[in-house]
Protein backbone atom coordinates (compact mmCIF):
# COMPACT_ATOMS: atom_id res chain seq x y z
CA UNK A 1 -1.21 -52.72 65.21
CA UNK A 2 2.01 -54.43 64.08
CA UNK A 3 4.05 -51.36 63.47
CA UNK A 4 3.88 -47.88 63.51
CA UNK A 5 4.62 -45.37 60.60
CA UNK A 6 8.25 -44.81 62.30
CA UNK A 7 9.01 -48.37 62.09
CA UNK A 8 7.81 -48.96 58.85
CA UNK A 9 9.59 -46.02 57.80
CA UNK A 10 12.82 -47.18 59.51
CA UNK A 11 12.98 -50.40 57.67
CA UNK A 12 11.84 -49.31 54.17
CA UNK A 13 14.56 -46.36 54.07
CA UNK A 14 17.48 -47.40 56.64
CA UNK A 15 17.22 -50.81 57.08
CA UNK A 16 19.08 -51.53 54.07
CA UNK A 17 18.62 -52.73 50.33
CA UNK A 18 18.58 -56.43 49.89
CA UNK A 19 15.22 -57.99 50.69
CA UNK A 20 14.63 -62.14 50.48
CA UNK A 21 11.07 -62.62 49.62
CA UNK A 22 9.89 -65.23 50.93
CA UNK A 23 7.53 -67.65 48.94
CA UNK A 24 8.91 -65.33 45.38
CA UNK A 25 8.49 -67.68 42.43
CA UNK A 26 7.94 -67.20 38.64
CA UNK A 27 4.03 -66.89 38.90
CA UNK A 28 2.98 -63.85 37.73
CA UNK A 29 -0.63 -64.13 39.20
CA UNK A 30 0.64 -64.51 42.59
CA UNK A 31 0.84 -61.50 44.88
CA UNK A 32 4.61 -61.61 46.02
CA UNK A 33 5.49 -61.48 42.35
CA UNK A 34 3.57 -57.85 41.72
CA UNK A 35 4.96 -56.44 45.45
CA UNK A 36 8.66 -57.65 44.45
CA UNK A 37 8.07 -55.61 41.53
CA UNK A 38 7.75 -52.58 43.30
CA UNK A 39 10.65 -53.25 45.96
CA UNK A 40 12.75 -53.13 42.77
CA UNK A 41 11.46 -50.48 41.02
CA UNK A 42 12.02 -48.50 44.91
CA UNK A 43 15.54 -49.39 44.18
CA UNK A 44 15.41 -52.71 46.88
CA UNK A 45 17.76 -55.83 45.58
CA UNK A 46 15.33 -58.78 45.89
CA UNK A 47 16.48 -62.09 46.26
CA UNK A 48 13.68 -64.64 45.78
CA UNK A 49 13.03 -67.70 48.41
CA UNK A 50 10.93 -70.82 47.17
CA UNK A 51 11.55 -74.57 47.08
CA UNK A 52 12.33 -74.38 43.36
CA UNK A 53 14.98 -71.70 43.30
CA UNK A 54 14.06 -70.40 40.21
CA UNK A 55 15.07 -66.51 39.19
CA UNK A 56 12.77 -64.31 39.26
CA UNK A 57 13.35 -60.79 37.99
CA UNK A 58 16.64 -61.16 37.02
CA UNK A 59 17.63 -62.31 40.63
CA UNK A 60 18.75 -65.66 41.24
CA UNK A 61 16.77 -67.95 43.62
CA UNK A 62 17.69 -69.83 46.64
CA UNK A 63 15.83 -72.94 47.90
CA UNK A 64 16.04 -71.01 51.64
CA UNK A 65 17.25 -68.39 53.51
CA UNK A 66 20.04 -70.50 54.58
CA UNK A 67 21.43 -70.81 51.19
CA UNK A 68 21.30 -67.38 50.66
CA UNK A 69 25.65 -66.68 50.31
CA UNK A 70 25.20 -62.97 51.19
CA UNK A 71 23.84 -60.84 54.07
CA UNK A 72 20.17 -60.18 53.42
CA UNK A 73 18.48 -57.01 55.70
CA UNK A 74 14.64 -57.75 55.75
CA UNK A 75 13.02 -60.63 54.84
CA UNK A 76 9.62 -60.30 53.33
CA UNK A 77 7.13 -63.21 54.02
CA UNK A 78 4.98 -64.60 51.63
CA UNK A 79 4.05 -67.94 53.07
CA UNK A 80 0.66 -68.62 55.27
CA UNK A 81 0.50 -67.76 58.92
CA UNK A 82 1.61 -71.66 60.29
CA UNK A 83 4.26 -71.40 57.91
CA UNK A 84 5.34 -67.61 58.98
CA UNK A 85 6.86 -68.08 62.66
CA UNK A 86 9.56 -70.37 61.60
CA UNK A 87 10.64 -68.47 57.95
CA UNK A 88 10.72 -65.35 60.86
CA UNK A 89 13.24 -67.60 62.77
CA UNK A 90 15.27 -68.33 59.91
CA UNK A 91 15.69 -64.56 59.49
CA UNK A 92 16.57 -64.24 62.81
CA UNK A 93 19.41 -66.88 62.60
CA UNK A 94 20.58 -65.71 59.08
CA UNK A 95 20.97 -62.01 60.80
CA UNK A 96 18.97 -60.52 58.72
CA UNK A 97 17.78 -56.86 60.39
CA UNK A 98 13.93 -57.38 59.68
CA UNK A 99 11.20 -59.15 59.22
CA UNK A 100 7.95 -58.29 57.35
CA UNK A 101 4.96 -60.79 57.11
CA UNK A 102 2.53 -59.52 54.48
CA UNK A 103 -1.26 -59.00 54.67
CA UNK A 104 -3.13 -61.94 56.12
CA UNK A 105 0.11 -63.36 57.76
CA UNK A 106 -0.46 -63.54 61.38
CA UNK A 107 1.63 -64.86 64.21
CA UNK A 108 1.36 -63.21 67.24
CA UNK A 109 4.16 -65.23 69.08
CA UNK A 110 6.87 -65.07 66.00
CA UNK A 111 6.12 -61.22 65.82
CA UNK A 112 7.33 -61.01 70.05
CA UNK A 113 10.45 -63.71 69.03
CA UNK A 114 11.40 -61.73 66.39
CA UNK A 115 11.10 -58.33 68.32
CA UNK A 116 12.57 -59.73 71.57
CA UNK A 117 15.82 -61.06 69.14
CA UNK A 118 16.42 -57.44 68.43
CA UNK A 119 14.72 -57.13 64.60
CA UNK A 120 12.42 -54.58 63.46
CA UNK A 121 9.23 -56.52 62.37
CA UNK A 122 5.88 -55.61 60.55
CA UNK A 123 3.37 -57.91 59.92
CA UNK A 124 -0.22 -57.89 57.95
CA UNK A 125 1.05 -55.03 55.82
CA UNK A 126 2.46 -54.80 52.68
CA UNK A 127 5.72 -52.59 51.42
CA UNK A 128 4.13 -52.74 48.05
CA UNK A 129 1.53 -49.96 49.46
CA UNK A 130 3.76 -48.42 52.16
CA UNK A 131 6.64 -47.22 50.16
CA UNK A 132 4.76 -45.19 48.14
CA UNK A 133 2.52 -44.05 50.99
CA UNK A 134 5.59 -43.31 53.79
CA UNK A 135 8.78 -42.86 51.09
CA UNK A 136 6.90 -41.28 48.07
């Protein structure tokens, strides 16, 4: 177990509102597409994060979290497991106050990195189906 209900709970009501997904593009078959959906409908400011930039929900796109201009509070991860560690320690340098690694994303030592740098972290969960569960 990743996280308990308390952390979850922490980050998807006090953590703050703007989440960078991770991996967000324009697809609307992909997962992260349907889950940043839901952030926004749970009143969550979404700024997507793919190589293309593109906007996605209304939101503009960044190429990274590095371009991001603005403080961002949890950053969602939509990107395989050998991918995951170092988007979790981009957060970390970009200050963000979170991390979350969605279902199937894995990485054991990036989740103690992350935790040991001070952030609240989740991983193989997904705020799509804990919002609703923990908030709702």
């Amino acid at each position: 177990m990743y996280a308990d209900d308390e952390t979850i709970r922490r980050i998807l009501q006090d953590t703050g509102d703007t989440w960078a997904v991770v991996g967000l593009s324009d697809n609307r078959s992909r997962a992260a597409y349907g889950v940043a959906e839901v952030l926004q409908r749970f009143g969550k400011k979404v700024v997507p994060v793919h190589p293309k930039a593109l906007p996605v929900h209304g939101e503009q796109g960044y190429a990274s979290l590095a371009d991001i201009p603005f403080p961002v509070d949890v950053v969602d991860v939509f990107v395989n497991s050998e991918l995951a560690g170092s988007v979790a320690d981009e957060a970390v340098a970009a200050g963000a106050k979170a991390v979350w690694f969605q279902l199937g994303v894995l990485d054991e030592a990036a989740y103690e990195r992350t935790r040991a740098a001070g952030l609240d972290m989740v991983m193989d969960r997904c705020p799509a189906i804990e919002i609703p569960r923990l908030t709702g």
